[in-house]
C-alpha atoms as a PDB file:
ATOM      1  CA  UNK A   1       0.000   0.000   0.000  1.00  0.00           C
ATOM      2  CA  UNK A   2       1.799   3.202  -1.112  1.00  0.00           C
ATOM      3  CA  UNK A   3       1.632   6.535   0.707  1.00  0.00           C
ATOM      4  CA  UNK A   4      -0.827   8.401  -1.526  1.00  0.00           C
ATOM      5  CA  UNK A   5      -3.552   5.588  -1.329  1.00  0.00           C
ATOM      6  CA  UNK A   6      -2.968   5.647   2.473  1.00  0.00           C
ATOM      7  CA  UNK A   7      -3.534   9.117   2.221  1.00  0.00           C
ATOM      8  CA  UNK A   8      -6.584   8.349   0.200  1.00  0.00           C
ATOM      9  CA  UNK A   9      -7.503   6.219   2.310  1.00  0.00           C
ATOM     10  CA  UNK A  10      -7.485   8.279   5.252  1.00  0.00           C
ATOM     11  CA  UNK A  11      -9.285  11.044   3.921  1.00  0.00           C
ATOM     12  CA  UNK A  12     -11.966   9.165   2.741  1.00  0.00           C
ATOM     13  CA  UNK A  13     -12.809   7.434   6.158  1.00  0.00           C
ATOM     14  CA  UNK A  14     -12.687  10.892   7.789  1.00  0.00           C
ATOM     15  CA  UNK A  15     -15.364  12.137   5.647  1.00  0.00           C
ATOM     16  CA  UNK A  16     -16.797   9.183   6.231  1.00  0.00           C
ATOM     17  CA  UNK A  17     -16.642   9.819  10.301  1.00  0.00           C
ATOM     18  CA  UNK A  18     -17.724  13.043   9.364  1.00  0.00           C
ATOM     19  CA  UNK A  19     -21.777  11.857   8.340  1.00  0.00           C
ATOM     20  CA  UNK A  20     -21.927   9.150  11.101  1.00  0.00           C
ATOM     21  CA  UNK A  21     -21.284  11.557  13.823  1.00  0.00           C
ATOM     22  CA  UNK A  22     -23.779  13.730  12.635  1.00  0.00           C
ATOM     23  CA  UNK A  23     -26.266  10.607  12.618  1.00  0.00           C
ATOM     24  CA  UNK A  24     -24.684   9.365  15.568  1.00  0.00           C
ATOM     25  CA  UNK A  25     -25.238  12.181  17.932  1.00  0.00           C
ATOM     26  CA  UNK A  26     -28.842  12.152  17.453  1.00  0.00           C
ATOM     27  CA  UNK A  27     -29.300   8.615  17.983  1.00  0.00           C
ATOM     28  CA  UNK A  28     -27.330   8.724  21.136  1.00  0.00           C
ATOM     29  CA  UNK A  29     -28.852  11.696  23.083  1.00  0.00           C
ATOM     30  CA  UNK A  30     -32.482  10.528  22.194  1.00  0.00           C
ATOM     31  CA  UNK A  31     -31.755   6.929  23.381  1.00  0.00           C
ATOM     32  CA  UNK A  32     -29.587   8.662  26.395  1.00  0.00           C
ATOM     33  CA  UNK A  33     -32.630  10.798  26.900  1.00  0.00           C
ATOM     34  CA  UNK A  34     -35.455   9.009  26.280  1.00  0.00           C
ATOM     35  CA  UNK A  35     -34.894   5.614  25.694  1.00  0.00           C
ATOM     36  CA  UNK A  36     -35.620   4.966  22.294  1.00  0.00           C
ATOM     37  CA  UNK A  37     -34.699   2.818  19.681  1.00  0.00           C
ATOM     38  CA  UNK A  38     -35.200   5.132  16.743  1.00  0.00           C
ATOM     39  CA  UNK A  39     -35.124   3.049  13.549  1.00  0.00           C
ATOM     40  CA  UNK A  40     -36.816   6.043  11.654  1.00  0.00           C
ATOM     41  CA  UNK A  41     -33.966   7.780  12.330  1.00  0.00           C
ATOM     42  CA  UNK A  42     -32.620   7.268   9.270  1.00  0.00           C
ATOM     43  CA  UNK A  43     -35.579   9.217   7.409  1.00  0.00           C
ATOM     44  CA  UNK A  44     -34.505  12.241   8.405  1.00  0.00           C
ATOM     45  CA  UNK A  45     -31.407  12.050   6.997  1.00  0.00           C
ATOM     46  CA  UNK A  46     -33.546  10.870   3.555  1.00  0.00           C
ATOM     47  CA  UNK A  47     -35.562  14.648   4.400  1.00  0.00           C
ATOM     48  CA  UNK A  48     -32.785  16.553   4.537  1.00  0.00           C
ATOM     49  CA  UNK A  49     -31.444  14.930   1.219  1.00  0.00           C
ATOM     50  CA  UNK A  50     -34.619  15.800  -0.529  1.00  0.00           C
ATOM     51  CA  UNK A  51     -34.868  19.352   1.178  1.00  0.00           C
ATOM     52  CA  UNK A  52     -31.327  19.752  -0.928  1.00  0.00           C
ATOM     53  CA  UNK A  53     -33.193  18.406  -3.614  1.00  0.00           C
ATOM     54  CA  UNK A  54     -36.229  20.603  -3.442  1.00  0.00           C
ATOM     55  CA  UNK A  55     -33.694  23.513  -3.022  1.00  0.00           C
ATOM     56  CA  UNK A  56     -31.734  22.928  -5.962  1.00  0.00           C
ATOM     57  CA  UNK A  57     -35.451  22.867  -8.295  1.00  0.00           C
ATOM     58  CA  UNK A  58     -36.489  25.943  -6.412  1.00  0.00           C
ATOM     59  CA  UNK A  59     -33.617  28.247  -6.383  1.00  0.00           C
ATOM     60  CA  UNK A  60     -31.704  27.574  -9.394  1.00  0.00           C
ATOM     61  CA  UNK A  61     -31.584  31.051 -10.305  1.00  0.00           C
ATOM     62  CA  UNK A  62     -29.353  31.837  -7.818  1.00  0.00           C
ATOM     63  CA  UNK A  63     -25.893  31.903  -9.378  1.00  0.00           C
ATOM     64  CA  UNK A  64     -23.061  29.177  -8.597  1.00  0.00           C
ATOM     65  CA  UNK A  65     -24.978  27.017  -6.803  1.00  0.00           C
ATOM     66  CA  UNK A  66     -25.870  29.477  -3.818  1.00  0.00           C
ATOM     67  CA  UNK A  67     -28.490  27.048  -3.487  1.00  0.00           C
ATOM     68  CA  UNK A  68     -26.746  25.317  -0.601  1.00  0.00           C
ATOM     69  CA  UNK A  69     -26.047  27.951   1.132  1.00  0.00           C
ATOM     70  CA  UNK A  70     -30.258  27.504   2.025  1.00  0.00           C
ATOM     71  CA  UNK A  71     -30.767  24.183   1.881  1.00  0.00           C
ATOM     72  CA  UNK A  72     -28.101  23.949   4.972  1.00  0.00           C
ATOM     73  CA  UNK A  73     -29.902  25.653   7.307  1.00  0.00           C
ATOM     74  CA  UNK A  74     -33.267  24.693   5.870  1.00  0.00           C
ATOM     75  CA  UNK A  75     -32.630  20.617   6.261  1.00  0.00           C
ATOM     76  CA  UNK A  76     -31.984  21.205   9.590  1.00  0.00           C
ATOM     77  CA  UNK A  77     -35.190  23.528  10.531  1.00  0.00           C
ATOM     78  CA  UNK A  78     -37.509  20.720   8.194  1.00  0.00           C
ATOM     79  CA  UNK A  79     -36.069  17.533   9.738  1.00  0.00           C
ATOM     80  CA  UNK A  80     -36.131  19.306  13.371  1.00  0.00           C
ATOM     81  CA  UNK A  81     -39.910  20.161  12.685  1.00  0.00           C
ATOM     82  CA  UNK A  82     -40.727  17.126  11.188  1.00  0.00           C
ATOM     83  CA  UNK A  83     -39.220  15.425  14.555  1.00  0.00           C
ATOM     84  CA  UNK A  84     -40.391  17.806  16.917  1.00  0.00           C
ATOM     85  CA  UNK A  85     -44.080  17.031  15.311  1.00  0.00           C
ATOM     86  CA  UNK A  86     -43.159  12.994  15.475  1.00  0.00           C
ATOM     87  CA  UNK A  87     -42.223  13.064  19.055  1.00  0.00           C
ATOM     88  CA  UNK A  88     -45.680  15.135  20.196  1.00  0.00           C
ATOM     89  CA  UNK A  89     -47.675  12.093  18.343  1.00  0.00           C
ATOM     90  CA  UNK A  90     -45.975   9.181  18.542  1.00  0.00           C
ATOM     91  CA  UNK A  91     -42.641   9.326  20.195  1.00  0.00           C
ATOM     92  CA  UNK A  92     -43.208  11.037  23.266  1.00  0.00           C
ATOM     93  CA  UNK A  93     -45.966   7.459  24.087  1.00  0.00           C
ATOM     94  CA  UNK A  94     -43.025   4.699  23.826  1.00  0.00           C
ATOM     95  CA  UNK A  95     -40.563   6.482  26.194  1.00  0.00           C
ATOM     96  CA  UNK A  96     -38.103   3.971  28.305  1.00  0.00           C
ATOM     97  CA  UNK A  97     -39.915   1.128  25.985  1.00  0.00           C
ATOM     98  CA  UNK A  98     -37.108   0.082  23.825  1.00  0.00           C
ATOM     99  CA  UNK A  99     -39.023  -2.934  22.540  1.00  0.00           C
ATOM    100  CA  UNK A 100     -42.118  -0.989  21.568  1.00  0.00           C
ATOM    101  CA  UNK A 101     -39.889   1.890  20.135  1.00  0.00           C
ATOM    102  CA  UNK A 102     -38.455  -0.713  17.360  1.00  0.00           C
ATOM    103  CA  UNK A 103     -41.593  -1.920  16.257  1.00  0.00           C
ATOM    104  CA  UNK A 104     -43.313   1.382  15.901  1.00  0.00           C
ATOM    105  CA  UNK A 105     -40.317   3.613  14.621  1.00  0.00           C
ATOM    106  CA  UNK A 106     -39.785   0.175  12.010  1.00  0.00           C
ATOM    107  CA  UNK A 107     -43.430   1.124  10.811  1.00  0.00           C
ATOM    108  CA  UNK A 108     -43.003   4.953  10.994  1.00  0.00           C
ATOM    109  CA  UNK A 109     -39.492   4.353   8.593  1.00  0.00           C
ATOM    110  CA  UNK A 110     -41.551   2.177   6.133  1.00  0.00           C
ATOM    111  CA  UNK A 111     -44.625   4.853   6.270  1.00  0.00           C
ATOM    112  CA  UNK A 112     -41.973   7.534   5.527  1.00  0.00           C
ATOM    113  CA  UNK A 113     -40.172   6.207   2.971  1.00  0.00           C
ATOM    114  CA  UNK A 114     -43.565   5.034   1.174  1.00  0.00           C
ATOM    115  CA  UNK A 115     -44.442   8.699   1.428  1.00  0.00           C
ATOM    116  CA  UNK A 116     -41.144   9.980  -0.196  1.00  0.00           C
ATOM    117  CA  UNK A 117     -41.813   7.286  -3.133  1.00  0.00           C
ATOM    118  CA  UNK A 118     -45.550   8.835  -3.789  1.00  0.00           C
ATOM    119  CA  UNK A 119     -44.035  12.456  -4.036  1.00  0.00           C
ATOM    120  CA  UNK A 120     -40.508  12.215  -5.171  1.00  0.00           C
ATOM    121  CA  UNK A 121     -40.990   8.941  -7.486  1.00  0.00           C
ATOM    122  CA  UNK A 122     -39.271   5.261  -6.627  1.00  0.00           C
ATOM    123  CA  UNK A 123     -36.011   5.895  -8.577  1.00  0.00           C
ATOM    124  CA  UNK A 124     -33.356   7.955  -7.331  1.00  0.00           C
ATOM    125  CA  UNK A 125     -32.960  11.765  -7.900  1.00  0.00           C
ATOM    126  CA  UNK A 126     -29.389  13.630  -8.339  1.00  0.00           C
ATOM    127  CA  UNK A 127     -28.229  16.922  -6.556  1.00  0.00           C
ATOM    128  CA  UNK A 128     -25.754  18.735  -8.713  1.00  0.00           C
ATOM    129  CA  UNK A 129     -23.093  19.870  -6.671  1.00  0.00           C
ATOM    130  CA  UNK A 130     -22.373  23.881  -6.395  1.00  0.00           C
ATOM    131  CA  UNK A 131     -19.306  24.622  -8.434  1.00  0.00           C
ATOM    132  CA  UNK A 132     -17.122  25.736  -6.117  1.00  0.00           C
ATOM    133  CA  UNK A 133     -17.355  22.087  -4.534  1.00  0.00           C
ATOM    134  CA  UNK A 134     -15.994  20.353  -8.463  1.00  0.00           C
ATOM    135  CA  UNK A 135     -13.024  19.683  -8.173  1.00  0.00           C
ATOM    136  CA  UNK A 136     -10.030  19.541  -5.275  1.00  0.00           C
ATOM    137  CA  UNK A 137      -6.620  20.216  -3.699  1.00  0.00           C
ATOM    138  CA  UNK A 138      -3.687  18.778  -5.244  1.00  0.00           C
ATOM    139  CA  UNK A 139      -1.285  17.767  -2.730  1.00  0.00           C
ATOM    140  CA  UNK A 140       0.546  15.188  -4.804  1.00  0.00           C
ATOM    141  CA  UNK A 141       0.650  13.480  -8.419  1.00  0.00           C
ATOM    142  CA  UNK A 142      -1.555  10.791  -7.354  1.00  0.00           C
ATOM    143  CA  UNK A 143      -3.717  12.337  -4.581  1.00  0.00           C
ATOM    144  CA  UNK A 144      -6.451  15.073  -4.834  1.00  0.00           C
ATOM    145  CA  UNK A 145      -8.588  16.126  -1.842  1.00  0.00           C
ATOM    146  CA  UNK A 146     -11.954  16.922  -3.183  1.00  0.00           C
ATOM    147  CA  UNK A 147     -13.734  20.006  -1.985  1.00  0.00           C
ATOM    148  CA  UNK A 148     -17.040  18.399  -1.436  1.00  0.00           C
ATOM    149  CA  UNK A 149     -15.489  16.098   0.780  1.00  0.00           C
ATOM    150  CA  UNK A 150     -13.394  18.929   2.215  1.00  0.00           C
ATOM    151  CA  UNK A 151     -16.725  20.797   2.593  1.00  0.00           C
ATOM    152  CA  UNK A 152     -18.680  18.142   5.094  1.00  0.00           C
ATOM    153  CA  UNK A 153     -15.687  17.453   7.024  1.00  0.00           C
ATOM    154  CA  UNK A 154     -16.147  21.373   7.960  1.00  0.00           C
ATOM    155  CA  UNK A 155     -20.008  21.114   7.937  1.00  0.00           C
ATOM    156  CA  UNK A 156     -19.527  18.206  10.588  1.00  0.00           C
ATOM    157  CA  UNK A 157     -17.166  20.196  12.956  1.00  0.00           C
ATOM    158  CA  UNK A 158     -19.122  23.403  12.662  1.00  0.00           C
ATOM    159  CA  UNK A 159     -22.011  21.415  14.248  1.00  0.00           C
ATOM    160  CA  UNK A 160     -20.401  19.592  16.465  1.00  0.00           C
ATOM    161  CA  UNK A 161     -19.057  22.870  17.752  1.00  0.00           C
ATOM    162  CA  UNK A 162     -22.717  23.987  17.709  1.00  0.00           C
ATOM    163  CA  UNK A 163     -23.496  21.300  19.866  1.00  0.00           C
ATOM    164  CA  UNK A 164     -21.125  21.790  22.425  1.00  0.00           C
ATOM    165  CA  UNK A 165     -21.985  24.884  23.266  1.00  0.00           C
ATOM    166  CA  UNK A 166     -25.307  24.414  23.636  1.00  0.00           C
ATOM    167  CA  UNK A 167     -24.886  21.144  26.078  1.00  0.00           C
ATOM    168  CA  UNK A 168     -22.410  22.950  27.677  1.00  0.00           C
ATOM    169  CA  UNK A 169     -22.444  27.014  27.679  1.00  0.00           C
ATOM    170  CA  UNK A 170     -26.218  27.136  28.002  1.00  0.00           C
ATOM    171  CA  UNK A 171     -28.912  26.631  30.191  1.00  0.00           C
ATOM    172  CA  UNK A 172     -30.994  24.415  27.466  1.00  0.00           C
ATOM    173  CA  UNK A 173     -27.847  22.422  27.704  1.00  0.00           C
ATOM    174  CA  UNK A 174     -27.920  21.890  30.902  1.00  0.00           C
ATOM    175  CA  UNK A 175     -31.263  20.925  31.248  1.00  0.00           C
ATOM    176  CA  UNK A 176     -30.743  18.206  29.030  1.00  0.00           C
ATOM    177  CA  UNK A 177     -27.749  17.098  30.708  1.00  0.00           C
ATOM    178  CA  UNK A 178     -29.934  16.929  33.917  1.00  0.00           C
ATOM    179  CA  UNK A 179     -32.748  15.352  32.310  1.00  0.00           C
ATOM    180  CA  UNK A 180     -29.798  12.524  30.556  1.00  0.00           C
ATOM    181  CA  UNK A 181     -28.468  12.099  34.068  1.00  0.00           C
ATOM    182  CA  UNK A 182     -31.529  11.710  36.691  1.00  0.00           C
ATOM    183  CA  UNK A 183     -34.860  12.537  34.539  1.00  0.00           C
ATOM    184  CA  UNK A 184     -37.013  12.483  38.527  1.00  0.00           C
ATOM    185  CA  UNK A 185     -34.221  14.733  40.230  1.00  0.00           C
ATOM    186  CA  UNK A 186     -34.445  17.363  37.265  1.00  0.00           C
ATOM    187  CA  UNK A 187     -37.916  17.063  37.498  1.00  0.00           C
ATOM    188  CA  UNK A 188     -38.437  17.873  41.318  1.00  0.00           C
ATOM    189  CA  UNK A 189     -35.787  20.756  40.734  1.00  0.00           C
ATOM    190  CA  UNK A 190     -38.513  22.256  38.616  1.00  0.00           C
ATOM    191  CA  UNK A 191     -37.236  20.901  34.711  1.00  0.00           C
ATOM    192  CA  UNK A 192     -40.156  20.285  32.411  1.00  0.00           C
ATOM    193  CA  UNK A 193     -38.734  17.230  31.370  1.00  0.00           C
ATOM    194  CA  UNK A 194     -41.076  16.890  28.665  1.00  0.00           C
ATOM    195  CA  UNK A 195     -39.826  20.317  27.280  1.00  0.00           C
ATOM    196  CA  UNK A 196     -36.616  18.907  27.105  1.00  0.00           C
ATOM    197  CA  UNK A 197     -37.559  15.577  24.888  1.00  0.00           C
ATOM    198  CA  UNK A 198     -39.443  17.288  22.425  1.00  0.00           C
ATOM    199  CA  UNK A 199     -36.606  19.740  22.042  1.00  0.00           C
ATOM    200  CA  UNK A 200     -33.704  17.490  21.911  1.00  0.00           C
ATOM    201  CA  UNK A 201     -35.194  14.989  19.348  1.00  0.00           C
ATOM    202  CA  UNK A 202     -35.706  17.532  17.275  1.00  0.00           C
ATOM    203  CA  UNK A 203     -32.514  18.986  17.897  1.00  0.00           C
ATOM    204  CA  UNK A 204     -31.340  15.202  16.688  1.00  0.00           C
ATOM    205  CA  UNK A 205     -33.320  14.767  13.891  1.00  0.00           C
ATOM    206  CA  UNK A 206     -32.243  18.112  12.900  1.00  0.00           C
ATOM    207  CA  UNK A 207     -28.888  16.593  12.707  1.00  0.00           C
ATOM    208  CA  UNK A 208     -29.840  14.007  10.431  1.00  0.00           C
ATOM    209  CA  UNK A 209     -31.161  16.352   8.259  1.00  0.00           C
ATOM    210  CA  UNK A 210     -28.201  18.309   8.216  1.00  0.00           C
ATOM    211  CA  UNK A 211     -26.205  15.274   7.528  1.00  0.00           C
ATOM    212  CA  UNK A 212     -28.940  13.776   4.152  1.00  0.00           C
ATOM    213  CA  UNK A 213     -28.326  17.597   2.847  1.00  0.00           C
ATOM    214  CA  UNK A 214     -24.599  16.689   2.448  1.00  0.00           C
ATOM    215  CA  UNK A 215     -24.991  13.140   1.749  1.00  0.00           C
ATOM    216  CA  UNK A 216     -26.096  14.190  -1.397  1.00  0.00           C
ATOM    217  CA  UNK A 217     -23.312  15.980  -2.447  1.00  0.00           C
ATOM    218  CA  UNK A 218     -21.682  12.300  -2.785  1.00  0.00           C
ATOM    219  CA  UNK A 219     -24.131  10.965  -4.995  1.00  0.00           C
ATOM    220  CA  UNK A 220     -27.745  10.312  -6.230  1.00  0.00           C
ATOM    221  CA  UNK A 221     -30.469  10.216  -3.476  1.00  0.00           C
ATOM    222  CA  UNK A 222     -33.566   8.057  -2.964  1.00  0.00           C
ATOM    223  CA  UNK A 223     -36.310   7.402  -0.238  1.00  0.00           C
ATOM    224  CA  UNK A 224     -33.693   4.635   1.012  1.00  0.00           C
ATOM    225  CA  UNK A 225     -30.834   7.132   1.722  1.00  0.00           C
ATOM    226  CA  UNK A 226     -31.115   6.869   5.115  1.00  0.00           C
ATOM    227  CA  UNK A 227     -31.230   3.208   5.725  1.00  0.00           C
ATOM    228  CA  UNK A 228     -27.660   2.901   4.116  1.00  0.00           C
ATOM    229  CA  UNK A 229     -26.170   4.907   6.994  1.00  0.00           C
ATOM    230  CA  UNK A 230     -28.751   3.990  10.353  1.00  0.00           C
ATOM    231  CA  UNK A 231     -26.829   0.629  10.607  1.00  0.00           C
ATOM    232  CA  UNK A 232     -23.355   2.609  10.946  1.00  0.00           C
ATOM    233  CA  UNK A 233     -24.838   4.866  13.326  1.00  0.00           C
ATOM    234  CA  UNK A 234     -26.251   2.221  15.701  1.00  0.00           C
ATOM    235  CA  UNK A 235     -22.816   1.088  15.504  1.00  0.00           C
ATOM    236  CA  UNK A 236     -21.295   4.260  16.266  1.00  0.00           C
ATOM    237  CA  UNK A 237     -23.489   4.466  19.499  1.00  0.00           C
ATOM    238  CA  UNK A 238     -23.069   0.931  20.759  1.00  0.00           C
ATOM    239  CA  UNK A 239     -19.251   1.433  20.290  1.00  0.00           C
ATOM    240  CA  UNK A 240     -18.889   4.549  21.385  1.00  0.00           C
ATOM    241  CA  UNK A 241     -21.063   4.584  24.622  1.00  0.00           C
ATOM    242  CA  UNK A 242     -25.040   5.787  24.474  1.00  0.00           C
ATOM    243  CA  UNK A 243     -25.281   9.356  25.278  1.00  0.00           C
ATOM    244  CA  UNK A 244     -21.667  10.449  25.516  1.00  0.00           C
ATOM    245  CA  UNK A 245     -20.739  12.886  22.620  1.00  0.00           C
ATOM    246  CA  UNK A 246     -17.063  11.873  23.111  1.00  0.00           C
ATOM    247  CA  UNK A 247     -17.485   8.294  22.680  1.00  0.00           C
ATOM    248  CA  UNK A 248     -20.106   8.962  19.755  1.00  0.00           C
ATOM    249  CA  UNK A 249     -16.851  10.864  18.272  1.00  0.00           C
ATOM    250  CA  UNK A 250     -14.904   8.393  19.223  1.00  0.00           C
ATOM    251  CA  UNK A 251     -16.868   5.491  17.644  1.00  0.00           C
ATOM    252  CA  UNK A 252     -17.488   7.572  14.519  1.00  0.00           C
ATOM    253  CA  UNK A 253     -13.568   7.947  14.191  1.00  0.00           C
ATOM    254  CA  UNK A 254     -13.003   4.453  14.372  1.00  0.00           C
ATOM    255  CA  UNK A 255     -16.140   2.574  12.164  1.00  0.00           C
ATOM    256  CA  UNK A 256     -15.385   5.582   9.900  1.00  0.00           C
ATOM    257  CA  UNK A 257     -11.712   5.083   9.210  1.00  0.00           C
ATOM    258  CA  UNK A 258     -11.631   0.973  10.084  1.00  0.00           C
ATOM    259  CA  UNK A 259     -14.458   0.424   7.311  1.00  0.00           C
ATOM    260  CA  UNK A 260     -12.852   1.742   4.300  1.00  0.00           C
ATOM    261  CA  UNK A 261      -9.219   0.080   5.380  1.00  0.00           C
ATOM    262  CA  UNK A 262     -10.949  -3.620   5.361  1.00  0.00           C
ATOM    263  CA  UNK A 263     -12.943  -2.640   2.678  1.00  0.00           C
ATOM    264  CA  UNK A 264      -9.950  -1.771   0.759  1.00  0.00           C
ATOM    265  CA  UNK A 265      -7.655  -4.907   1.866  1.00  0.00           C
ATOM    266  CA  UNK A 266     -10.424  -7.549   1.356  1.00  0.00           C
ATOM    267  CA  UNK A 267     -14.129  -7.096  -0.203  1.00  0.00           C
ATOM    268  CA  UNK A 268     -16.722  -4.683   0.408  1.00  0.00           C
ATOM    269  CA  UNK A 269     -18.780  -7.433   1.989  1.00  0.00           C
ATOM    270  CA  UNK A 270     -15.624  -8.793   3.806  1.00  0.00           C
ATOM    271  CA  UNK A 271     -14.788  -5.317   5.444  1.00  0.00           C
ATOM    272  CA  UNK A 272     -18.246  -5.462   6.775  1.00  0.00           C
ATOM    273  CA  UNK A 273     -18.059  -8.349   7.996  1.00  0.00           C
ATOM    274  CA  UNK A 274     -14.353  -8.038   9.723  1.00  0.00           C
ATOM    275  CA  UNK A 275     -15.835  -4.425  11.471  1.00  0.00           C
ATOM    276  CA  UNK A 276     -19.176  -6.470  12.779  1.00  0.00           C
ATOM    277  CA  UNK A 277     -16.578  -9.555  14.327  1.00  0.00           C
ATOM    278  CA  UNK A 278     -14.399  -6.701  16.088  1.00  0.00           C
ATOM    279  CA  UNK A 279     -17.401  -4.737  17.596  1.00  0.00           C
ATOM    280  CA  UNK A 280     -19.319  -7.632  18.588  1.00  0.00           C
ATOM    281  CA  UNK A 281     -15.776  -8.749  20.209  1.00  0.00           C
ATOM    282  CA  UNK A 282     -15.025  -5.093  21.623  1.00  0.00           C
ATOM    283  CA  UNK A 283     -18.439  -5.550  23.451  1.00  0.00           C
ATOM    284  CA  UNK A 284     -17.893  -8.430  25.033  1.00  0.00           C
ATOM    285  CA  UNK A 285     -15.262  -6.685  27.312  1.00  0.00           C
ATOM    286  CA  UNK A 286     -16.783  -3.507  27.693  1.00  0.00           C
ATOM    287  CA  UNK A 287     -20.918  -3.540  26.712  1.00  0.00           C
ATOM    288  CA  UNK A 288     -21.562  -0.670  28.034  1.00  0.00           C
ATOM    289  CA  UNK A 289     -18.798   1.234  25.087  1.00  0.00           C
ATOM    290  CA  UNK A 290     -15.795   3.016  25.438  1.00  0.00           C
ATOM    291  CA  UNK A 291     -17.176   6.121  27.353  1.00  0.00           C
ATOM    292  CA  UNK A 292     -20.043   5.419  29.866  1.00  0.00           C
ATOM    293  CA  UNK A 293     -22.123   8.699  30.937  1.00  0.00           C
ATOM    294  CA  UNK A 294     -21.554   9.476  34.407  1.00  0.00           C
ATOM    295  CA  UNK A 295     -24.733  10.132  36.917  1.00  0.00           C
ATOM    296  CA  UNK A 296     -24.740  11.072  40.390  1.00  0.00           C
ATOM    297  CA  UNK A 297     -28.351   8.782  40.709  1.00  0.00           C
ATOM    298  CA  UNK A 298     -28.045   6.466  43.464  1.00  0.00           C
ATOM    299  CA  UNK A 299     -29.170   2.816  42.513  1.00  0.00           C
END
C-alpha cells in the first residue's frame, strides 16, 4: 500500500466519520434521553437529502450554486420540525420502551419512505453539486482532496461545535444534561422534562437532516438514503457509549476510518463483515462502550 492511497484512504474514512457523527449524535442523546430505539432515524437524513433536492429545483436562479447555502440551514429547521411534530404524536408514548420503540419507529421508517416514493418517485434523484465544490486540492501526483469532501468534514465540525456549546455554555444544555443524568431529580428541581424531549429529538433529527443535505453531495439520493447509513450509526453508538458525545466521536472515528481500510484490503462485503466480528468482540469486554455517561443517581 503506497503513501498516496494511504492518504486516500485516510481522507476518505474521515469524511466518512464526518456523516456518522452527525447521525450518531442524534441517535445517542435521544436513546440517552429518552430511551428509544429510533429506527426512523434514518428518514430524516432521507428529508434533509430531498430538502437539498427541493432547493436545488427551487432556487436555481441563484448563481453558482448558492443554493446550498439555504438548503443547509433549511434541512436542519424541516427535519427538526418534522421530529419535533413525530415526538408530540408518537414518540413522546413509547418512552423507556425500547421494545415498543423498534416496532413502531420500524413502521413509521416504512410509512416515511412510502411517502417519499408517492411524491418524489421510486427511482433515485441527483443533486448537482455547487461549483465551487468540483473539483479539489492537489497535494501530490496521485492524490487530490476533493472540496465536497473537504466541505462536510467542515459542515460536521461546525455542528459539532454547535453542539457543544449548547450542552455545555447554556442553560438548554444543561437541562438536558440533567434530564440525561436523573430525569425524577431534574424534574423535582422544577425541569419540564417533557420540554426537554421534544426539544432534543428535534434537535437530533435536525442533525440528520443536516447530515442527508450533504450526503447528497456524494451521490444520487432516494427514499432509502437513510437506511444505508442507520446501521453505521447504531454502531457508532453501541461502540462509542449511548449518550456520551465523546465516545459517539470516538466510535465515529473508528467505524469511519476501520471500514474503508478492510474494505480496501479484502471485499466490500468482507470489510463489513471483519468491522461487525471486532465490535461484537469489543463488546464483550466492555458492553456498556468506550465512554459510559456518568450520573450522580443512586441505585
Amino acid at each position: 500500500m503506497t503513501l498516496d492511497i494511504i492518504t486516500l484512504q485516510l481522507f476518505s474514512g474521515l469524511s466518512l466519520c464526518s456523516i456518522l457523527l452527525l447521525v450518531g449524535i442524534g441517535l445517542s442523546i435521544t436513546f440517552g434521553l429518552m430511551g428509544i430505539i429510533n429506527f426512523a432515524h434514518g428518514e430524516f437524513l432521507m428529508v434533509g437529502a430531498y430538502t437539498a433536492y427541493m432547493s436545488q429545483k427551487i432556487l436555481a436562479f441563484i448563481p453558482g450554486g448558492g443554493y446550498f447555502f439555504v438548503a443547509l440551514p433549511l434541512s436542519f429547521l424541516i427535519a427538526g420540525a418534522l421530529g419535533f411534530l413525530l415526538e408530540k404524536v408518537l414518540i413522546r408514548y413509547f418512552y423507556s420502551k425500547p421494545y415498543e420503540s423498534i416496532l413502531a419507529t420500524w413502521g413509521l421508517s416504512l410509512i416515511l419512505q412510502q411517502l417519499a416514493r408517492n411524491i418524489f418517485g421510486a427511482n433515485n434523484v441527483e443533486v448537482t453539486a455547487p461549483v465551487w465544490l468540483t473539483e479539489g486540492i492537489r497535494i501530490s501526483e496521485g492524490v487530490q482532496l476533493p472540496y465536497n469532501r473537504l466541505f462536510i468534514i467542515g459542515i460536521a465540525f461546525t455542528c459539532l461545535t454547535g453542539l457543544w456549546f449548547y450542552l455545555y455554555k447554556t442553560p438548554g444544555g444543561r437541562r438536558m444534561q440533567a434530564v440525561m443524568q436523573n430525569r425524577s431529580m431534574a424534574t423535582c428541581m422544577g425541569i419540564n422534562s417533557r420540554k426537554v424531549d421534544a426539544l432534543t429529538f428535534a434537535i437530533g433529527s435536525g442533525l440528520a437532516g443536516v447530515a442527508g443535505c450533504i450526503v447528497s453531495l456524494l451521490g444520487s439520493i432516494g427514499p432509502a438514503t437513510g437506511q444505508n447509513y442507520i446501521l453505521y450509526a447504531f454502531l457508532v453508538v453501541v461502540l462509542g457509549g449511548v449518550g456520551s458525545l465523546k465516545g459517539t466521536i470516538a466510535g465515529a472515528l473508528i467505524i469511519g476510518f476501520a471500514l474503508p481500510f478492510f474494505e480496501y484490503m479484502t471485499t466490500s462485503s468482507m470489510g463489513n463483515v471483519i468491522v461487525f466480528i471486532l465490535i461484537i468482540l469489543f463488546l464483550q469486554k466492555r458492553p456498556a462502550g468506550f465512554i459510559t455517561m456518568q450520573s450522580r443517581a443512586l441505585d
